[in-house]
Each structure stands twice: as C-alpha cells, then as structure tokens.
N, C-alpha and C. Protein backbone atom coordinates (compact mmCIF):
# COMPACT_ATOMS: atom_id res chain seq x y z
N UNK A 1 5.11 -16.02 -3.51
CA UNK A 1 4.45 -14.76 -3.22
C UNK A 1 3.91 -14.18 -4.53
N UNK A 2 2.63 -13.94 -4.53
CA UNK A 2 1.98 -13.34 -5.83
C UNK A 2 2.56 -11.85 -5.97
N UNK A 3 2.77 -11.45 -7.42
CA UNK A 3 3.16 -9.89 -7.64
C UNK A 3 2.70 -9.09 -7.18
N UNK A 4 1.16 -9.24 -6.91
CA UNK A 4 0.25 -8.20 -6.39
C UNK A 4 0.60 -7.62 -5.51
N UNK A 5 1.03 -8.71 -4.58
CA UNK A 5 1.11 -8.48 -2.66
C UNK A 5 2.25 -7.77 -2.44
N UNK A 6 3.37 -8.23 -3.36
CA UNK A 6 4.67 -7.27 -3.23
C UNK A 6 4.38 -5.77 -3.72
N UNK A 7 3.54 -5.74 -5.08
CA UNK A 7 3.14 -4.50 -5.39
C UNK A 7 2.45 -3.64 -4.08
N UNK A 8 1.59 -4.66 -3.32
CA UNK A 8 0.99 -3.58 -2.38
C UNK A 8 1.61 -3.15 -1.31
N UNK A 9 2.51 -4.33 -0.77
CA UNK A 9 3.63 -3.84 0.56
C UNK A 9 4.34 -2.92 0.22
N UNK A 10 4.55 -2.93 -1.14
CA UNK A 10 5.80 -1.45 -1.68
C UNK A 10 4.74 -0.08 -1.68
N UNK A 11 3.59 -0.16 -2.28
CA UNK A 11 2.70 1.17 -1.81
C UNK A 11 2.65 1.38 -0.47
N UNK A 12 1.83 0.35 0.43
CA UNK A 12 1.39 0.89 1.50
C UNK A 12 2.75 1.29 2.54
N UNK A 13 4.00 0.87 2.22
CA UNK A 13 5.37 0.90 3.01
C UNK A 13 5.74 2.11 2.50
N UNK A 14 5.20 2.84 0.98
CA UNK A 14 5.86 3.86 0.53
C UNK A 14 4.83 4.84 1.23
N UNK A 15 3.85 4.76 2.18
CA UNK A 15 3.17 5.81 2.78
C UNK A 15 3.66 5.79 3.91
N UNK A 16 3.39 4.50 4.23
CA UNK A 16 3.73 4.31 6.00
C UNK A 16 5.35 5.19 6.28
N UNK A 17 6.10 4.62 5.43
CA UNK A 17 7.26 5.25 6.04
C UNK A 17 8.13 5.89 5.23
N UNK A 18 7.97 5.97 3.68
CA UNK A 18 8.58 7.19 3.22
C UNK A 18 7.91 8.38 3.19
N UNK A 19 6.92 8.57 3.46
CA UNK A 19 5.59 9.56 3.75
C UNK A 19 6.34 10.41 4.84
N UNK A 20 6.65 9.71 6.05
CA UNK A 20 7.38 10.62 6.81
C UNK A 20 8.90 10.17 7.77
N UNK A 21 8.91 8.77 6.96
CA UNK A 21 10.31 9.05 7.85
C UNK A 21 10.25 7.67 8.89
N UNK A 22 8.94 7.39 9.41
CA UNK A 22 8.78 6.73 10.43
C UNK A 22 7.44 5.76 10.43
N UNK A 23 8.28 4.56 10.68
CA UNK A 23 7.14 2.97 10.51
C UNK A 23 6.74 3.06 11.96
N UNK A 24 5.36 3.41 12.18
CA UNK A 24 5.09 3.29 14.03
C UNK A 24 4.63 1.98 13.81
N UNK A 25 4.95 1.17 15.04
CA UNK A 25 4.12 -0.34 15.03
C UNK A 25 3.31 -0.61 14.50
N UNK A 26 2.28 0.68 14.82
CA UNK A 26 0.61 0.66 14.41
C UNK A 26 0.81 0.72 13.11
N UNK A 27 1.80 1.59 12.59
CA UNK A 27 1.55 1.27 11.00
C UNK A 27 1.83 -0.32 10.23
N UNK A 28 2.93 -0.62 10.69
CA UNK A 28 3.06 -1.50 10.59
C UNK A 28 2.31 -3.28 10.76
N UNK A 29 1.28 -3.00 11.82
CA UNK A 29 0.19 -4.14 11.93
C UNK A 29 -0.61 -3.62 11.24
N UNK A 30 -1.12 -2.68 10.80
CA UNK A 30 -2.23 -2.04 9.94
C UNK A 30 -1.66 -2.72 8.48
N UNK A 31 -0.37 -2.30 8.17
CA UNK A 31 -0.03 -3.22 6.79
C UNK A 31 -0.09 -4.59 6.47
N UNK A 32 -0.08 -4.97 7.94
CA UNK A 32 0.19 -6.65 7.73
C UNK A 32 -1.60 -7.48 7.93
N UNK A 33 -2.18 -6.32 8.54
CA UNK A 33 -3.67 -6.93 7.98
C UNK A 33 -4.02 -6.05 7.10
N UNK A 34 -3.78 -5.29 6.44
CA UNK A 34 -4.24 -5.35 5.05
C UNK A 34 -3.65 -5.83 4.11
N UNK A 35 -2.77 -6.45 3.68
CA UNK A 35 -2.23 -7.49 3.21
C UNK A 35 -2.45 -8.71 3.50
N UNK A 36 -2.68 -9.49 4.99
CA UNK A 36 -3.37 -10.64 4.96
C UNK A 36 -4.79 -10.69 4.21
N UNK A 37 -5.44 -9.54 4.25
CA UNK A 37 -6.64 -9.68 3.42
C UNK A 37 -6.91 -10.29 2.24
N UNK A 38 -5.29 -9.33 1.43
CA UNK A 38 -5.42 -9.55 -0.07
C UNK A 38 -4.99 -11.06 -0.16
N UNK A 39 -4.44 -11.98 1.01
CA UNK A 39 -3.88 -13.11 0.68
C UNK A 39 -4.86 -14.30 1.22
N UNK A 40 -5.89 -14.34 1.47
CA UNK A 40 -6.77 -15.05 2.49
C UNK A 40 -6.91 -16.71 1.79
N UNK A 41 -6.44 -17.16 3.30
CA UNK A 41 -5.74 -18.66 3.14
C UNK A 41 -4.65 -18.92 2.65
N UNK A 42 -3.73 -17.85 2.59
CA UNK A 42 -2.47 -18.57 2.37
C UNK A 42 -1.75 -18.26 3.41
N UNK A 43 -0.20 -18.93 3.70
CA UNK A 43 0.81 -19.30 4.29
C UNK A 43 0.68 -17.87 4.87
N UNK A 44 0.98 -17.73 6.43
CA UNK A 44 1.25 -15.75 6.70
C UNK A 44 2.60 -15.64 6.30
N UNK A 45 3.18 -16.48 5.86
CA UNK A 45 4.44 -16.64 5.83
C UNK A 45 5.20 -15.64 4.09
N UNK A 46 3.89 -15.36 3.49
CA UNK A 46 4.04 -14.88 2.62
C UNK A 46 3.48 -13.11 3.05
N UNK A 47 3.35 -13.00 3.29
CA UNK A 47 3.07 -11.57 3.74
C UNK A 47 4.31 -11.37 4.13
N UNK A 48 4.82 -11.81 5.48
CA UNK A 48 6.12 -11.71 5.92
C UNK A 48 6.80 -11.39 4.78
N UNK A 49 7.09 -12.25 3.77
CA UNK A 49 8.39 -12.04 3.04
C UNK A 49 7.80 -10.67 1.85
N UNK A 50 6.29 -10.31 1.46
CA UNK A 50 6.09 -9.48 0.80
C UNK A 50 6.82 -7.87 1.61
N UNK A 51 6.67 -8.53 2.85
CA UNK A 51 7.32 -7.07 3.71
C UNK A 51 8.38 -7.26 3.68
N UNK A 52 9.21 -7.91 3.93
CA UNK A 52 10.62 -7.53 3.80
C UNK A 52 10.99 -7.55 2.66
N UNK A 53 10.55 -8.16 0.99
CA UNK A 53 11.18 -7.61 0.27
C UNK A 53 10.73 -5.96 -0.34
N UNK A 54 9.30 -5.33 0.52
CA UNK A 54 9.07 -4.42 -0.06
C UNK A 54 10.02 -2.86 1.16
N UNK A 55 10.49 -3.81 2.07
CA UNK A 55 11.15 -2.50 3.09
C UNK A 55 12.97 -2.79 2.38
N UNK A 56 13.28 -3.57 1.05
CA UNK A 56 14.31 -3.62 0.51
C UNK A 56 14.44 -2.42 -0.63
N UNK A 57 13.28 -1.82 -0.97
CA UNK A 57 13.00 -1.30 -2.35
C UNK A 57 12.84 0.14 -1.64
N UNK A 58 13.48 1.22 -2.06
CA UNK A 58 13.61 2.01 -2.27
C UNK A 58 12.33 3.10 -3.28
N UNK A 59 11.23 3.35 -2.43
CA UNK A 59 10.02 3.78 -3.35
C UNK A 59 10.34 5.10 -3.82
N UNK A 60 11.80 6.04 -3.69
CA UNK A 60 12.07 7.11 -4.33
C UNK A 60 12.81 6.99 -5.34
N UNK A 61 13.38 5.65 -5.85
CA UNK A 61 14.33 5.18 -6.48
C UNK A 61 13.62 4.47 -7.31
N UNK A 62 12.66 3.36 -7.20
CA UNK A 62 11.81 2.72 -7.91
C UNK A 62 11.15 3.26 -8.73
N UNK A 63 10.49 3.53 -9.36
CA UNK A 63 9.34 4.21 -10.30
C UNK A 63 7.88 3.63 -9.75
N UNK A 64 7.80 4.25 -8.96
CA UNK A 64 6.73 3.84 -7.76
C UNK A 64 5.52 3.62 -9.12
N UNK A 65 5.94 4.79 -10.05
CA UNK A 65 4.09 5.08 -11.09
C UNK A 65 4.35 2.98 -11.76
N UNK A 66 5.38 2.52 -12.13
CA UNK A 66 5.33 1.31 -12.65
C UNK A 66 4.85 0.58 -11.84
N UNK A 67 4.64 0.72 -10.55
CA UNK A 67 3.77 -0.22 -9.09
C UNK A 67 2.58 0.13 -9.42
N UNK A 68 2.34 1.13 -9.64
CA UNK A 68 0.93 1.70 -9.93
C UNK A 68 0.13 1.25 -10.72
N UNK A 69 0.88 1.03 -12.06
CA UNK A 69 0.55 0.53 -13.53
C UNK A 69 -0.25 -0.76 -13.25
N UNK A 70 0.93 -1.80 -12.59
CA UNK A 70 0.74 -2.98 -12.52
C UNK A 70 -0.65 -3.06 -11.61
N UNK A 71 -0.87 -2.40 -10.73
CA UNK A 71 -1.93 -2.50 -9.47
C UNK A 71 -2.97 -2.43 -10.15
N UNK A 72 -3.17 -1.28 -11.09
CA UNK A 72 -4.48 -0.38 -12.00
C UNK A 72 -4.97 -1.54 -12.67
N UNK A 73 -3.93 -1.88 -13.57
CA UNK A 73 -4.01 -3.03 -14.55
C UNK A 73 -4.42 -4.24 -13.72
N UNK A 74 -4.12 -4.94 -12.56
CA UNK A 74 -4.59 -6.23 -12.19
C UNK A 74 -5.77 -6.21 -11.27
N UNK A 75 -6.42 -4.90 -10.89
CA UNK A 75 -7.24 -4.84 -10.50
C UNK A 75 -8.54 -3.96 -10.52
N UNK A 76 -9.94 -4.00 -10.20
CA UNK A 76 -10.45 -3.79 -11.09
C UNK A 76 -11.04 -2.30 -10.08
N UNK A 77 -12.38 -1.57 -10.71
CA UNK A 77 -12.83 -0.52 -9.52
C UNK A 77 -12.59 -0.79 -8.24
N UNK A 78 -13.39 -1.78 -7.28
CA UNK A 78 -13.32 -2.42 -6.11
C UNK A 78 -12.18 -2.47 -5.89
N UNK A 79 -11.45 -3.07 -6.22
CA UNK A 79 -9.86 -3.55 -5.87
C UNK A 79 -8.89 -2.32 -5.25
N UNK A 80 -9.37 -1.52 -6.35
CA UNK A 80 -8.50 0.07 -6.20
C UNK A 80 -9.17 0.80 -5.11
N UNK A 81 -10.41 0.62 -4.87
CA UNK A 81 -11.43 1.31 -4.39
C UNK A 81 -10.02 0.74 -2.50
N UNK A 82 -10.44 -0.75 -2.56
CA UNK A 82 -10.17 -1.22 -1.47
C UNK A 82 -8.57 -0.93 -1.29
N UNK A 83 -7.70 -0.97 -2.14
CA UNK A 83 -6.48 0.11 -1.84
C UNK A 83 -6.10 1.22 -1.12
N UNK A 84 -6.95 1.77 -1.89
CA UNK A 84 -6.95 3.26 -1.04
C UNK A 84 -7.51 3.50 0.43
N UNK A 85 -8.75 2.58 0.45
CA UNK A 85 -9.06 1.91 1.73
C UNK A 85 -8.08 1.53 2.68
N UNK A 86 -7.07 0.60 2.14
CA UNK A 86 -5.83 0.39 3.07
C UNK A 86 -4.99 1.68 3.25
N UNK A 87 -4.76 2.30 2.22
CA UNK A 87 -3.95 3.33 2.74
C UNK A 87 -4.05 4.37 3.64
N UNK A 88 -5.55 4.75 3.50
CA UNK A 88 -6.14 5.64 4.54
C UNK A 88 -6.00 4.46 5.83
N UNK A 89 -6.26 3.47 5.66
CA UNK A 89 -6.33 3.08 7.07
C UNK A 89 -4.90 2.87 7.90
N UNK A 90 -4.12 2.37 7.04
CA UNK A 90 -2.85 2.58 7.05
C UNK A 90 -2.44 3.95 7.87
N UNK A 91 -2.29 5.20 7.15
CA UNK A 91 -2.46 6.66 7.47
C UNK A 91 -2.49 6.54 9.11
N UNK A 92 -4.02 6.09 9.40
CA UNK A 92 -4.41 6.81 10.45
C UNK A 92 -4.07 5.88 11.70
N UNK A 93 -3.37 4.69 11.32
CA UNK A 93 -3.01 3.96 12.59
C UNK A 93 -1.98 4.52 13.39
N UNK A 94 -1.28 5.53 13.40
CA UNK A 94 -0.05 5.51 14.23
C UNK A 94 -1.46 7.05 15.19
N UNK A 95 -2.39 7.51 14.95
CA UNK A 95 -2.99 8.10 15.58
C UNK A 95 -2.73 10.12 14.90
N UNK A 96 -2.51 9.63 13.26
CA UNK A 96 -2.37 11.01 13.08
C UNK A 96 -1.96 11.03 11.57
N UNK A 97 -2.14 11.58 10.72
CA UNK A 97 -2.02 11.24 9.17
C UNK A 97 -1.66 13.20 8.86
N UNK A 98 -0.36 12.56 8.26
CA UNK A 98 0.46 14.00 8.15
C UNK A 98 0.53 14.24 6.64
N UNK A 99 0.61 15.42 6.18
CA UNK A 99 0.59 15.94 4.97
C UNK A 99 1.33 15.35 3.55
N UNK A 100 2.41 14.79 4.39
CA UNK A 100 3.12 13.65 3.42
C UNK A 100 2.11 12.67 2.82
N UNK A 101 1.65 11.55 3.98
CA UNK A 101 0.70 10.69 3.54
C UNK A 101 -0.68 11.09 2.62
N UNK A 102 -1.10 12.23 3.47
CA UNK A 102 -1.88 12.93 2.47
C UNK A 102 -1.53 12.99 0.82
N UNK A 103 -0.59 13.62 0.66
CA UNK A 103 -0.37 13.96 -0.31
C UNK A 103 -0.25 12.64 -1.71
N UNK A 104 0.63 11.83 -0.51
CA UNK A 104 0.55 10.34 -1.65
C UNK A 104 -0.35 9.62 -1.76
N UNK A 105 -1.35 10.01 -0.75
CA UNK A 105 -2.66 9.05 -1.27
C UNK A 105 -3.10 9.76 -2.17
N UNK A 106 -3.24 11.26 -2.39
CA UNK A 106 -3.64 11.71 -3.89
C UNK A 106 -3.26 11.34 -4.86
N UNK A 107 -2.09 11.28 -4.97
CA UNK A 107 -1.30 10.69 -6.21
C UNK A 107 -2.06 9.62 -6.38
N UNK A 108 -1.72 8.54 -5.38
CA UNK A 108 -2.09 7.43 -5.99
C UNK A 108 -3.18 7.20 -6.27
N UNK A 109 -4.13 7.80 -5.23
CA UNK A 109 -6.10 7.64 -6.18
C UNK A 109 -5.79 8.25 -7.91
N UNK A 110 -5.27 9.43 -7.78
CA UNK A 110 -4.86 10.08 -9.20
C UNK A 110 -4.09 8.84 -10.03
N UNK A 111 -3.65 8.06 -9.80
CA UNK A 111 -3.02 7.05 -10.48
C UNK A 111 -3.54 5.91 -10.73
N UNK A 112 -4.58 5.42 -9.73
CA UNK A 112 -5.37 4.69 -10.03
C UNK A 112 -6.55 4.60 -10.60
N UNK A 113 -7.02 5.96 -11.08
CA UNK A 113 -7.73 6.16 -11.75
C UNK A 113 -9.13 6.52 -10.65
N UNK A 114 -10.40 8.08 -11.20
CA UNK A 114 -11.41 8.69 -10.53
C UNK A 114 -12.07 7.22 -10.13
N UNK A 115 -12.30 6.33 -11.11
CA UNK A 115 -13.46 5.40 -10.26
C UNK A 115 -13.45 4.40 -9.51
N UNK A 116 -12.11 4.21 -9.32
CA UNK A 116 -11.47 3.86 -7.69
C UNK A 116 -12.05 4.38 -6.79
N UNK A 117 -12.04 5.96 -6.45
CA UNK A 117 -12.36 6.83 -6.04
C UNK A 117 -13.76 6.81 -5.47
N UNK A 118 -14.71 6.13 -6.10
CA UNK A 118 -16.44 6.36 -5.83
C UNK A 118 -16.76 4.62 -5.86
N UNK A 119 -16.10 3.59 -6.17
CA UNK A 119 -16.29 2.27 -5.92
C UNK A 119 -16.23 1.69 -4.20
C-alpha cells in the first residue's frame, strides 16, 4: 500500500466520521471511490487495507497537520485541488454536510495551501 493512500483514508475518515461521530454507508462508498481513483490499476485489495488501517488511527490523537505535511509535500496544485474535491464529495454523500465537516475542510484547504484552492 503506497503512503499516500493511507495518508488519504486517514483525512477523508477524519471527516467522514470524526467530523461527526458517524460513517453513513454513503460515506463510506464515497471514500472507497475516491481512493480507488488515487490507486487506478491496482489490487482493490489495497484500498481495503488503506481503510482499515486508517479507521485504526485515531485522527484526534495523530497529528492529523503531519498527514497534511506529507499530502502538501507529495502532491502538487491538482492533486490538492482533487483532495478537497474528495472531501466535499465525501461531505455530501450521506445527503447533508454538517458544520463539523465544514469546518475541517477549511483547515485542511488552509493546510494545503490557497492554490489548491483555485486548481
């Protein structure tokens, strides 16, 4: 499993369900194709395990900003651009995007830097 993919199951898992508490299905297939994306042609078998080791990690305990670092750093405008892309889409699959999620997708555009933001 590449670092990336674990880096991203631990973001998008730290919206989906420390955001509020609750993984709805929908969030949950929303993560697992946006993550098949980032993996295209490999094993699904690796997504799988990027999710369960990222629903092991604790994103209030972790230093979520060191997930961040690594993400900023290995990827470029687009990349981040398409992040945040997942997360909003992420957000809005269970049919409703609550102030929590809100709030951490700011952060993290704020963390990933403004030209994420307009890429």
């Amino acid at each position: 499993m590449a670092p990336l993919l674990l880096d991203l199951a631990v973001l998008y898992r730290a919206l989906a369900f420390g955001a509020d508490g609750d993984l709805d299905p929908a969030e949950s297939d929303a993560m697992r194709t946006a993550l098949e994306a980032w993996a295209p042609g490999e094993d699904p078998a690796g997504v799988d395990h990027a999710l369960r080791e990222a629903a092991l990690v604790d994103a209030r305990r972790t230093a979520l900003e060191a997930v961040l670092d690594r993400v900023r750093n290995r990827l470029g405008a687009s990349g981040r651009a398409q992040v945040l892309a997942d997360l909003r889409r992420v957000a809005r699959a269970d049919g409703r995007v609550t102030q929590g999620e809100e709030d951490l997708i700011h952060l993290i555009e704020r963390a990933l830097g403004p030209e994420s933001a307009e890429a």
